[in-house]
Structure formats: C-alpha cells, structure tokens
PDB file of N, CA and C in Angstrom:
ATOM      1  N   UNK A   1      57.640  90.853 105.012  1.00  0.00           N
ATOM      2  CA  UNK A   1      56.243  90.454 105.018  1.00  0.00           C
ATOM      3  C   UNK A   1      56.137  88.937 104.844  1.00  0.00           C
ATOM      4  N   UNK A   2      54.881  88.013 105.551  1.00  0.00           N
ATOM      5  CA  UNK A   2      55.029  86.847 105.139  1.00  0.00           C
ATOM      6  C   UNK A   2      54.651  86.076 103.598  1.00  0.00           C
ATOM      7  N   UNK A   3      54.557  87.234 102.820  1.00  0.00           N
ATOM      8  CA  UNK A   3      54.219  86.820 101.376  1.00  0.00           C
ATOM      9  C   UNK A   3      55.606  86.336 100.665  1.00  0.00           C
ATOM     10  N   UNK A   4      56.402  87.092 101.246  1.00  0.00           N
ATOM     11  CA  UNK A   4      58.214  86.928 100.504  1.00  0.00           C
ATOM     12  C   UNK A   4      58.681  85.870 100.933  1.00  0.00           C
ATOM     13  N   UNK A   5      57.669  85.035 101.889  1.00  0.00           N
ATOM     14  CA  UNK A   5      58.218  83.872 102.111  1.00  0.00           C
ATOM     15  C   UNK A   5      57.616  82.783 100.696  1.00  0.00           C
ATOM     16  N   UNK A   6      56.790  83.179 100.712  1.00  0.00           N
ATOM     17  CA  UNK A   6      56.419  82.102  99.543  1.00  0.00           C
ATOM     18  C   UNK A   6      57.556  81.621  98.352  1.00  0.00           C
ATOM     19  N   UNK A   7      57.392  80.701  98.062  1.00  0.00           N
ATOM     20  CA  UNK A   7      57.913  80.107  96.793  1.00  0.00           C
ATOM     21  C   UNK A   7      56.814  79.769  95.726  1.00  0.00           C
ATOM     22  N   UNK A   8      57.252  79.777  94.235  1.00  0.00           N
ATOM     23  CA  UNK A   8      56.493  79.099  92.978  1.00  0.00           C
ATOM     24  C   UNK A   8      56.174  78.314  92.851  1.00  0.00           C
ATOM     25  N   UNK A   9      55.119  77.662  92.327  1.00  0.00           N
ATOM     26  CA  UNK A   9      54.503  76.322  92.568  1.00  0.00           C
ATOM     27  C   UNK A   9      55.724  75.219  91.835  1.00  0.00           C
ATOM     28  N   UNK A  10      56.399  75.874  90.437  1.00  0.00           N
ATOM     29  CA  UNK A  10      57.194  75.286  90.129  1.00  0.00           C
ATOM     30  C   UNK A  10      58.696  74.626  90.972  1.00  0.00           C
ATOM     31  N   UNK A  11      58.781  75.806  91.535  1.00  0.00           N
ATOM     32  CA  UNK A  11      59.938  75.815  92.670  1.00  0.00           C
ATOM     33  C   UNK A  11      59.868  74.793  93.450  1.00  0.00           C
ATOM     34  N   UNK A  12      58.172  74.851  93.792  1.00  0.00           N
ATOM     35  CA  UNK A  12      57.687  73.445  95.598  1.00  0.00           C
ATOM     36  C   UNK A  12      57.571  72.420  95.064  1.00  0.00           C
ATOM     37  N   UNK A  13      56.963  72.057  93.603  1.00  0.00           N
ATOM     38  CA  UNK A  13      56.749  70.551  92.906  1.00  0.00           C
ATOM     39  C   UNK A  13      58.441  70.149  93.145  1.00  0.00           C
ATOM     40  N   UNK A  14      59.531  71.098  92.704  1.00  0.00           N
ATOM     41  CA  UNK A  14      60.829  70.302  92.314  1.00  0.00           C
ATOM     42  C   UNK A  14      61.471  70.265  93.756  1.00  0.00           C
ATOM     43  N   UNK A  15      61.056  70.955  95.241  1.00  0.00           N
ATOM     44  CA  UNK A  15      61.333  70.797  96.371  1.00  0.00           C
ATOM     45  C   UNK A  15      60.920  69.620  97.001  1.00  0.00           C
ATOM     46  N   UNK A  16      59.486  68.990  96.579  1.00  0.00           N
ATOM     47  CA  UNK A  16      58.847  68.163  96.951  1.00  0.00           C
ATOM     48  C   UNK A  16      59.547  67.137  96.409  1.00  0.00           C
ATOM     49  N   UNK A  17      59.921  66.956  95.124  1.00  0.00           N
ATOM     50  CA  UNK A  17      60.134  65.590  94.467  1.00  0.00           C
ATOM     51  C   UNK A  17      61.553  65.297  94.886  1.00  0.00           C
ATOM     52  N   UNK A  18      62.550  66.217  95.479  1.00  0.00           N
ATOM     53  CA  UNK A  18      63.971  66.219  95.357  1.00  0.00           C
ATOM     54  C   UNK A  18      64.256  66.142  97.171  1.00  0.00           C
ATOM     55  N   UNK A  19      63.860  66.529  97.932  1.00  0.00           N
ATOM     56  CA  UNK A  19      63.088  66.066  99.227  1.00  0.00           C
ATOM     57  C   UNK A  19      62.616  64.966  99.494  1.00  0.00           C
ATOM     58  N   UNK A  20      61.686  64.213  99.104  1.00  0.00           N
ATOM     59  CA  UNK A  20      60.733  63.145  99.202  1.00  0.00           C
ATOM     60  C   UNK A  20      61.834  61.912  98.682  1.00  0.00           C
ATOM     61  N   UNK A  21      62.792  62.069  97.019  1.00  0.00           N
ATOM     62  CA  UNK A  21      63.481  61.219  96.245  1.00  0.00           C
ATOM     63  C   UNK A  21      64.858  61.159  97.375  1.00  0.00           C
ATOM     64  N   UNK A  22      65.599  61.949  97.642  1.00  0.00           N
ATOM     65  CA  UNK A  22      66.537  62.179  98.683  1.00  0.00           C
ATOM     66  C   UNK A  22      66.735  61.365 100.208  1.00  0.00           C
ATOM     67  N   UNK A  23      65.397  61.529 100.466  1.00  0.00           N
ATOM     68  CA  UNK A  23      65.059  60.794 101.658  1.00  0.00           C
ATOM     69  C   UNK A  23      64.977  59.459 101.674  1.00  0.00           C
ATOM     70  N   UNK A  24      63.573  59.243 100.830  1.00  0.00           N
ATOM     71  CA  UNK A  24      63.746  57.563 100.185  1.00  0.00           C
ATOM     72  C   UNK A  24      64.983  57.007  99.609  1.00  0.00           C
ATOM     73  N   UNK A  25      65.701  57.648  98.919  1.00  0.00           N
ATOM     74  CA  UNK A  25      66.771  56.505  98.527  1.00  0.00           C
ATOM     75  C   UNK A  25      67.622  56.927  99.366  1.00  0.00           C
ATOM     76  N   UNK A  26      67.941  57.378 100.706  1.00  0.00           N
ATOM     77  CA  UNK A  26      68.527  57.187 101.722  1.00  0.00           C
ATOM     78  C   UNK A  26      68.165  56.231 102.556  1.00  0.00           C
ATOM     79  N   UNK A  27      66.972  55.924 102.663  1.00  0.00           N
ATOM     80  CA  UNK A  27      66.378  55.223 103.822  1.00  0.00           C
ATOM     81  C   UNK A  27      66.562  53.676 102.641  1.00  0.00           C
ATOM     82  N   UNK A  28      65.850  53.849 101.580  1.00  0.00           N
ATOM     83  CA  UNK A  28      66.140  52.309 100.527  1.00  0.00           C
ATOM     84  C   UNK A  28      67.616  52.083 100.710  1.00  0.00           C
ATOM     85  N   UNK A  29      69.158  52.710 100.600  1.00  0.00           N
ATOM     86  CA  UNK A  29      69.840  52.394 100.581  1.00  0.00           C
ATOM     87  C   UNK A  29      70.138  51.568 102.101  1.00  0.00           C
ATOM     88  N   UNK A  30      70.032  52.406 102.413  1.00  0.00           N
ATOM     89  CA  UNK A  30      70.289  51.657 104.045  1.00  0.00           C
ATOM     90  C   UNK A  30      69.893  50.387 104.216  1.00  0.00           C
ATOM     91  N   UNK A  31      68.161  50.159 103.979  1.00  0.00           N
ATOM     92  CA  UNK A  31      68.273  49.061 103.934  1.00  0.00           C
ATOM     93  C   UNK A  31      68.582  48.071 103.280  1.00  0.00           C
ATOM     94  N   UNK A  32      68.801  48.171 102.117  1.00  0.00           N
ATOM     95  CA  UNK A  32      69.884  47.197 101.583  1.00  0.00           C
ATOM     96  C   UNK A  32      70.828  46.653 101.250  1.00  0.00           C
ATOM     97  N   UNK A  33      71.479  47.956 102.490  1.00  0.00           N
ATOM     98  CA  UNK A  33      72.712  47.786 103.361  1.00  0.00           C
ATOM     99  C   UNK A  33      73.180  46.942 104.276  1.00  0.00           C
ATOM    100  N   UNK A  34      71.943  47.192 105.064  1.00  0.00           N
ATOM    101  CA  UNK A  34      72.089  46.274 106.302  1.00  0.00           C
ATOM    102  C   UNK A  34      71.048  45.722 106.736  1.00  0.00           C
ATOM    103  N   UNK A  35      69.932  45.995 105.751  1.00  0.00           N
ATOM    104  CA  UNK A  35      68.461  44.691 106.286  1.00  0.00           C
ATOM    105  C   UNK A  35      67.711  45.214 107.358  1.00  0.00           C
ATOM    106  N   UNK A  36      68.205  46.277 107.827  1.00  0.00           N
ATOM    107  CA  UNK A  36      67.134  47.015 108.563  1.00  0.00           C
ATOM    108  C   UNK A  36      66.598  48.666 108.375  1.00  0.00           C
ATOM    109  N   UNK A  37      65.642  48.724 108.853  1.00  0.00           N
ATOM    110  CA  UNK A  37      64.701  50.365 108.421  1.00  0.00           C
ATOM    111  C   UNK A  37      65.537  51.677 108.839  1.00  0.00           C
ATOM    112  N   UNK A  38      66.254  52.245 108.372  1.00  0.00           N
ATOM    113  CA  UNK A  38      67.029  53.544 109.528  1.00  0.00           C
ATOM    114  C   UNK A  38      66.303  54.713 109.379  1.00  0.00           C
ATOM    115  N   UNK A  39      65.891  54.766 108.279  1.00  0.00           N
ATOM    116  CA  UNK A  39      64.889  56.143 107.923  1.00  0.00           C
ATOM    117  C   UNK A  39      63.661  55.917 107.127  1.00  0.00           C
ATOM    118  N   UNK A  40      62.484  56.173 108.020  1.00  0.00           N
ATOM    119  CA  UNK A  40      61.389  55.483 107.432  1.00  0.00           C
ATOM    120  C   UNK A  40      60.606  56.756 105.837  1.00  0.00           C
ATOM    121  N   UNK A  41      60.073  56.399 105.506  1.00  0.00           N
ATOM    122  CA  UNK A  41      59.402  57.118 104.111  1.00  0.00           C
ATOM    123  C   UNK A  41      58.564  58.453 104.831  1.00  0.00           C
ATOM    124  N   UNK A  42      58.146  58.315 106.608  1.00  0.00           N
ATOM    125  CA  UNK A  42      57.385  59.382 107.424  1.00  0.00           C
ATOM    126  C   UNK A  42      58.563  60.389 107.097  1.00  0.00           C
ATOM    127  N   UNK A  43      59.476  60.525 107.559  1.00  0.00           N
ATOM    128  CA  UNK A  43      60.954  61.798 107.604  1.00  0.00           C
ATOM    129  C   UNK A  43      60.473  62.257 106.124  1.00  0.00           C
ATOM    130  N   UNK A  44      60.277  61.151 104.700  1.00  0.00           N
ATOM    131  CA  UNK A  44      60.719  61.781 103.201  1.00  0.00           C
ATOM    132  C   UNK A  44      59.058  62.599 102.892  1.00  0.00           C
ATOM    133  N   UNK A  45      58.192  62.073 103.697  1.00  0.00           N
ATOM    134  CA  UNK A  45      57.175  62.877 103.204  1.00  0.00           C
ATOM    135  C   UNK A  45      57.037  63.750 104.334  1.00  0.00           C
ATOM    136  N   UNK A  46      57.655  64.228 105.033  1.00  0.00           N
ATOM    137  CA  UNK A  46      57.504  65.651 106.381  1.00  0.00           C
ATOM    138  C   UNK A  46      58.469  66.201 105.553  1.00  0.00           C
ATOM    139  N   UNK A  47      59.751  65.952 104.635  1.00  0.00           N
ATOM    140  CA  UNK A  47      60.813  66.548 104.153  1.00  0.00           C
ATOM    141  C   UNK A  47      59.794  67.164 102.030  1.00  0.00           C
ATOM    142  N   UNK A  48      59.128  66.506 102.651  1.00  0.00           N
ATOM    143  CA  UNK A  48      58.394  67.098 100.751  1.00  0.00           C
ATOM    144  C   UNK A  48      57.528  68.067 100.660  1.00  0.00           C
ATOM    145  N   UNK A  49      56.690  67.668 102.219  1.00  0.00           N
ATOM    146  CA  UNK A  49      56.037  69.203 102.608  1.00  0.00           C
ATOM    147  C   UNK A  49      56.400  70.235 103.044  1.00  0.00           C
ATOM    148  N   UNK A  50      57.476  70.236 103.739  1.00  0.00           N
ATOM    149  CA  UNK A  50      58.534  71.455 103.916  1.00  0.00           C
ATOM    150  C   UNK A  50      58.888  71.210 102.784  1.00  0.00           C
ATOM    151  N   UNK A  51      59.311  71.140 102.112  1.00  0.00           N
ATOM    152  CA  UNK A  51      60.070  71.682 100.702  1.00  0.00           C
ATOM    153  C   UNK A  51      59.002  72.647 100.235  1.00  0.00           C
ATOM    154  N   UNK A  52      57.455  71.752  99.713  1.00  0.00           N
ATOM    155  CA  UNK A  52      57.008  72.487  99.418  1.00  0.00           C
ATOM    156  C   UNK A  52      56.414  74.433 100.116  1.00  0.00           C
ATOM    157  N   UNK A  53      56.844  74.113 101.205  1.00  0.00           N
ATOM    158  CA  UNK A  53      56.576  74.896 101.858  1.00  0.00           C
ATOM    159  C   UNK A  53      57.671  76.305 101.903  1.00  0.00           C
ATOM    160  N   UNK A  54      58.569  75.492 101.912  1.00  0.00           N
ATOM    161  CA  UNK A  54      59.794  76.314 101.940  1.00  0.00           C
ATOM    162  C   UNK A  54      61.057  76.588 100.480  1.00  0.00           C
ATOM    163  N   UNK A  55      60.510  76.045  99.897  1.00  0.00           N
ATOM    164  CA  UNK A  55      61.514  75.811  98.497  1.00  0.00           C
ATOM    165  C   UNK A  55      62.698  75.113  98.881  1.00  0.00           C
ATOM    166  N   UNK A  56      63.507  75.058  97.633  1.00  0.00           N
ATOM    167  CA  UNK A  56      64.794  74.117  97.779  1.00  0.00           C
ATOM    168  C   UNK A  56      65.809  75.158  98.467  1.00  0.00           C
ATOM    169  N   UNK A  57      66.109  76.363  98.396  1.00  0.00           N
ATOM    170  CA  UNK A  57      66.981  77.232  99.379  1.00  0.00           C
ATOM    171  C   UNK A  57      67.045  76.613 100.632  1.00  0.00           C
ATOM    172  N   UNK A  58      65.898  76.785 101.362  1.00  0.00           N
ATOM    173  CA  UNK A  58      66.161  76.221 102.651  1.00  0.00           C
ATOM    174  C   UNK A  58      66.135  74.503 103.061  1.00  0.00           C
ATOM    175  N   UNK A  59      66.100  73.771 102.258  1.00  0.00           N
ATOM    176  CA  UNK A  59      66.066  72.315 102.829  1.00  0.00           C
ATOM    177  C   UNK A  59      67.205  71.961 103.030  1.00  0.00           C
ATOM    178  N   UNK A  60      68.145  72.349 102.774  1.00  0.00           N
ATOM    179  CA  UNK A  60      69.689  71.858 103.077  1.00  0.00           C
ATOM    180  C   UNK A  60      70.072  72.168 104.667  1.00  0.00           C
ATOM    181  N   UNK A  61      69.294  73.682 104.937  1.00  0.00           N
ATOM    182  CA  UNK A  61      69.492  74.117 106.456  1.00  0.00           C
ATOM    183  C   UNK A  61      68.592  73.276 107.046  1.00  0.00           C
ATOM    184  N   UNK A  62      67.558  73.145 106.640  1.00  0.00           N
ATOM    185  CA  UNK A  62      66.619  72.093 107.494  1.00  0.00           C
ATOM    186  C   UNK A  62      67.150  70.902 107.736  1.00  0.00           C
ATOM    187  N   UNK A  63      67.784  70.154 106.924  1.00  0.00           N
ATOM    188  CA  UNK A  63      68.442  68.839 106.947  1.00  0.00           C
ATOM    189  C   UNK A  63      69.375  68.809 108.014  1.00  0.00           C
ATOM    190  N   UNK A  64      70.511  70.233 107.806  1.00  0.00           N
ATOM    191  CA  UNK A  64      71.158  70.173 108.626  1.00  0.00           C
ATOM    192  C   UNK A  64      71.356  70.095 110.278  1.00  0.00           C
ATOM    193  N   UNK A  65      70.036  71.371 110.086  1.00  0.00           N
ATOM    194  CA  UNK A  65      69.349  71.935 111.667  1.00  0.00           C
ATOM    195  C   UNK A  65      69.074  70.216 112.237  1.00  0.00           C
ATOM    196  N   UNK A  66      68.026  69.638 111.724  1.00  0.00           N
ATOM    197  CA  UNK A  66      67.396  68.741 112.235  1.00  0.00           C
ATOM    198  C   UNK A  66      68.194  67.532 112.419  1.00  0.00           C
ATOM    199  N   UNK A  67      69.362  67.070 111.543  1.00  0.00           N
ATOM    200  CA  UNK A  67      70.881  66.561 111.951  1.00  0.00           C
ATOM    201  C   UNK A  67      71.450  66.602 113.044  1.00  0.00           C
ATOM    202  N   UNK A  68      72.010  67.837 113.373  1.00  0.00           N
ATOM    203  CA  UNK A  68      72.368  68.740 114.535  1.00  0.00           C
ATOM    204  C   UNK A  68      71.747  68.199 115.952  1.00  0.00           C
ATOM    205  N   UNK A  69      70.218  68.496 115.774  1.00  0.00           N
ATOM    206  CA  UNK A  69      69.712  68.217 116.986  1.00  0.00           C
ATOM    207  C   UNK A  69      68.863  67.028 117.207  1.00  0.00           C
ATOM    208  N   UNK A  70      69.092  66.248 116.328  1.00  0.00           N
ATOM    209  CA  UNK A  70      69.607  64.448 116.214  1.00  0.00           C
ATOM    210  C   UNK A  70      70.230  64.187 116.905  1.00  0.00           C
ATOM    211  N   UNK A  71      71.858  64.265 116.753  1.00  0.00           N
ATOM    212  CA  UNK A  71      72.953  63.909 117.252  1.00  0.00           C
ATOM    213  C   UNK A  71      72.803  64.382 118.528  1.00  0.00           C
ATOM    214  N   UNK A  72      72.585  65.856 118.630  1.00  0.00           N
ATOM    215  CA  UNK A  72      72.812  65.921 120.383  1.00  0.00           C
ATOM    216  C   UNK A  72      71.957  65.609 121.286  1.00  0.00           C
ATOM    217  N   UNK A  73      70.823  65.032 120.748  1.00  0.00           N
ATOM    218  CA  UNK A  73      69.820  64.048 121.333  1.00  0.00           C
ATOM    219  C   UNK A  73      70.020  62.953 121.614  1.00  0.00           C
ATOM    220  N   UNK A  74      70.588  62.371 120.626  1.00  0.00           N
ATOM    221  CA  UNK A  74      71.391  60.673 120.570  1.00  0.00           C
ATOM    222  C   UNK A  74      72.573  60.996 121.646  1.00  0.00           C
ATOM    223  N   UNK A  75      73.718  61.781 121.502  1.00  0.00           N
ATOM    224  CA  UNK A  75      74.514  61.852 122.420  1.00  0.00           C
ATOM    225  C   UNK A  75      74.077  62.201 123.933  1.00  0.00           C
ATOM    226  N   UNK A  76      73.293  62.966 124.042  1.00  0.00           N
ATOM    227  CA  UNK A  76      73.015  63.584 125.469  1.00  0.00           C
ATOM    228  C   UNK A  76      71.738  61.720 126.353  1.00  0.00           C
ATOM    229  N   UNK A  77      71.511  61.828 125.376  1.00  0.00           N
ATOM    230  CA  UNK A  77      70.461  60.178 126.043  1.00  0.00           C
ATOM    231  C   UNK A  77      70.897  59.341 125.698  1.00  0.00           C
ATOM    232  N   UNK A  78      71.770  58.925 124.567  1.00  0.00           N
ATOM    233  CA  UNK A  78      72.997  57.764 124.435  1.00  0.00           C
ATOM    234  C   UNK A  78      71.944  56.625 123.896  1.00  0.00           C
ATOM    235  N   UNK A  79      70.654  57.216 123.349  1.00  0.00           N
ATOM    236  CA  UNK A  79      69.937  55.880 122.312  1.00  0.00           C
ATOM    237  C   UNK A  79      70.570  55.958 121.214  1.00  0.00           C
ATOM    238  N   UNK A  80      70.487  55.131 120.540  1.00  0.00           N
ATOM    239  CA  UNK A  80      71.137  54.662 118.965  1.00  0.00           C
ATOM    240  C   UNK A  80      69.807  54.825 118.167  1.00  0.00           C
ATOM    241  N   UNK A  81      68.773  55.205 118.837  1.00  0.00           N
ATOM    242  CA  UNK A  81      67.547  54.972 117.919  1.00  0.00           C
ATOM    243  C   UNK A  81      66.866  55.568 117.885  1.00  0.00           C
ATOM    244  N   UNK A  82      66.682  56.749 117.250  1.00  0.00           N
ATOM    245  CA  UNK A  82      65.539  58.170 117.346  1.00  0.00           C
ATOM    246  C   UNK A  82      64.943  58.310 116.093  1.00  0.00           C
ATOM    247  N   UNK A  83      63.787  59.050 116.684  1.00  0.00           N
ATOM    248  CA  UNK A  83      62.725  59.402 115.418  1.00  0.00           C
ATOM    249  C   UNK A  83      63.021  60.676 114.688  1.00  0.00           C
ATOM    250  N   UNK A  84      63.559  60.635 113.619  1.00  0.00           N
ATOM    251  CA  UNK A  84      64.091  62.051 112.904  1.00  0.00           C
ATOM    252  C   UNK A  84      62.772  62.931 112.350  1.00  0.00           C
ATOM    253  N   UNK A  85      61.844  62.424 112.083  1.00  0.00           N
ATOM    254  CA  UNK A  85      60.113  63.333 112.523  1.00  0.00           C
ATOM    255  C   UNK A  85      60.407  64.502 113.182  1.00  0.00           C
ATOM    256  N   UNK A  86      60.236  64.210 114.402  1.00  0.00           N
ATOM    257  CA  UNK A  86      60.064  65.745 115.409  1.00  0.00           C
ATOM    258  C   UNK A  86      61.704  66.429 114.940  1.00  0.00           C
ATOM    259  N   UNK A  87      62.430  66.051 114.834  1.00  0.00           N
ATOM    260  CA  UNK A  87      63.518  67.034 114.132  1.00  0.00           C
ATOM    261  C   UNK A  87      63.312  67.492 113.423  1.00  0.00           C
ATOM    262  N   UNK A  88      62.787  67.060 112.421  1.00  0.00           N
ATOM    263  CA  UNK A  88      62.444  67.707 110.991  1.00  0.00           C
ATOM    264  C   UNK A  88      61.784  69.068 111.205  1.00  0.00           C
ATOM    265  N   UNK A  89      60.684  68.660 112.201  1.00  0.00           N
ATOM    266  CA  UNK A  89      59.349  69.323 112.425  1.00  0.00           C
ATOM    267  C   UNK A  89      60.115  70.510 112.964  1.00  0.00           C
ATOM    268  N   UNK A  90      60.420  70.125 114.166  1.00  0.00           N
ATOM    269  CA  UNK A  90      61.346  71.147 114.826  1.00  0.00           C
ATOM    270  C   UNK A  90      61.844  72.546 113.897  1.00  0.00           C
ATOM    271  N   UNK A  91      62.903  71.930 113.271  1.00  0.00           N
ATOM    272  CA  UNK A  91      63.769  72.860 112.336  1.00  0.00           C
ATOM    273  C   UNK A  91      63.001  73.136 111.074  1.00  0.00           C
ATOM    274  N   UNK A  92      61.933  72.715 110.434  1.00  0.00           N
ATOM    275  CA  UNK A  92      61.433  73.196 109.718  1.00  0.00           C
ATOM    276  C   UNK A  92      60.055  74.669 110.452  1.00  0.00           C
ATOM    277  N   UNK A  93      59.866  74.355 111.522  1.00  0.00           N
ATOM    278  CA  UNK A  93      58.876  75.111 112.047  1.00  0.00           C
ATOM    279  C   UNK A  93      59.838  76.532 112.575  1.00  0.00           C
ATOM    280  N   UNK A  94      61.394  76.201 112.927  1.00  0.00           N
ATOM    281  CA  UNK A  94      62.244  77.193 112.826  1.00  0.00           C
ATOM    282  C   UNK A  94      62.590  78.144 112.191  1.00  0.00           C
ATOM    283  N   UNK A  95      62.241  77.597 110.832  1.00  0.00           N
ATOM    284  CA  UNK A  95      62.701  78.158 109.834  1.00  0.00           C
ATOM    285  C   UNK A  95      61.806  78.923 108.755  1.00  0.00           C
ATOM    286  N   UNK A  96      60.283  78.366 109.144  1.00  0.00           N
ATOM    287  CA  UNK A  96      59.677  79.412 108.952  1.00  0.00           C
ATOM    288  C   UNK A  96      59.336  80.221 109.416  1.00  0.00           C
ATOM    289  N   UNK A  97      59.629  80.364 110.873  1.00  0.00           N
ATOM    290  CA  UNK A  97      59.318  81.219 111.719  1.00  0.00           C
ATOM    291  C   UNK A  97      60.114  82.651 111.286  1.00  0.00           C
ATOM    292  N   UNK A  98      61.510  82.087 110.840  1.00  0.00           N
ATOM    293  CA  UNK A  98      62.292  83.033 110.903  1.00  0.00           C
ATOM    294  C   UNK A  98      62.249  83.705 109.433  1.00  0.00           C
ATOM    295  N   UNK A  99      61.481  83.169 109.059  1.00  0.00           N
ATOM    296  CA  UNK A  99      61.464  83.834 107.235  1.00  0.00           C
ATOM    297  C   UNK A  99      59.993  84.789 107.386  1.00  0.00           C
ATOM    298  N   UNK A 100      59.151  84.219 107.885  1.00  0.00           N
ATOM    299  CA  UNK A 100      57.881  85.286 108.239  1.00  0.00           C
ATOM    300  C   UNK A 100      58.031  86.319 108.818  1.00  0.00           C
ATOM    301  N   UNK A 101      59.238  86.622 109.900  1.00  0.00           N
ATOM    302  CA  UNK A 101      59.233  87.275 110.350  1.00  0.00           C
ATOM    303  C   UNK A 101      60.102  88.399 109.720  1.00  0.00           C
ATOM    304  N   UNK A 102      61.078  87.794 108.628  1.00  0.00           N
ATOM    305  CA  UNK A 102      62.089  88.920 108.530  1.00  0.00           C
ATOM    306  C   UNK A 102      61.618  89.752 107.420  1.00  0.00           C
TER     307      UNK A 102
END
C-alpha cells in the first residue's frame, strides 16, 4: 500500500539534514579545492526533499542511481559538465514509484 511508504517525521528531519549537510559540504569542498562550483546547493536541497520524502534507507540508492546515470550521460555526450538536478529527480521519482507500488 502507499502508506508503507511513508517515513516518521523524525526519520525525514534527520534525512533532510544529512542529505542537504552531505551535499553542501561536497559541493563547499570542491570549491575550495579548486575555485570553482561542481555541485551547486539546487542538487543538496532536491537531495533534502527526497530524503524527506523517502527516509535515509533509500538515499544512498538515490545517490547512487542518479551517479550512474550521470556518468553515462557524461560518457555517451562526452560533456564534462552536467546538471545533477534532473538525475536526482529522475532516480528519486524511480524510487518512489517503486515503493508505492510494492
């Protein structure tokens, strides 16, 4: 049923903050790595609302999913420079699909 998809509010606050914190100091590190933007704060707050949406169980597959079809985007069109947004979106809209349904 799609109720068993739900998570606890407690569960989505610590999905949201660990999502959102994850992202940002990925994208902060980077740049003060190398002085330029690689992952903007848009990816850490699409990654806090899926959390909240989905709890912390699934954000690791989401990360991954949306990784995945990063790379074979970057490889198959050979830009160095993509928007990890619609990935996110992508594999998070995957993944609830597949939890509502089961």
């Amino acid at each position: 049923s799609p109720w068993s998809a739900l998570v606890t509010p407690a569960i989505a606050l610590l999905a949201v903050a660990l999502g959102y914190g994850n992202f940002a100091g990925v994208g902060w590190l980077f740049f003060r790595w190398t002085g330029q933007d690689g992952l903007g704060l848009g990816a850490a707050k699409l990654l806090a609302a899926a959390g909240a949406w989905l709890g912390l169980r699934d954000l690791p597959v989401l990360v991954a999913i949306a990784a995945l079809s990063a790379l074979a985007f970057a490889v198959m069109t050979r830009q160095r420079r993509i928007a990890f947004g619609p990935r996110l979106a992508g594999a998070f809209w995957m993944i609830w699909l597949v939890r509502i349904s089961a």
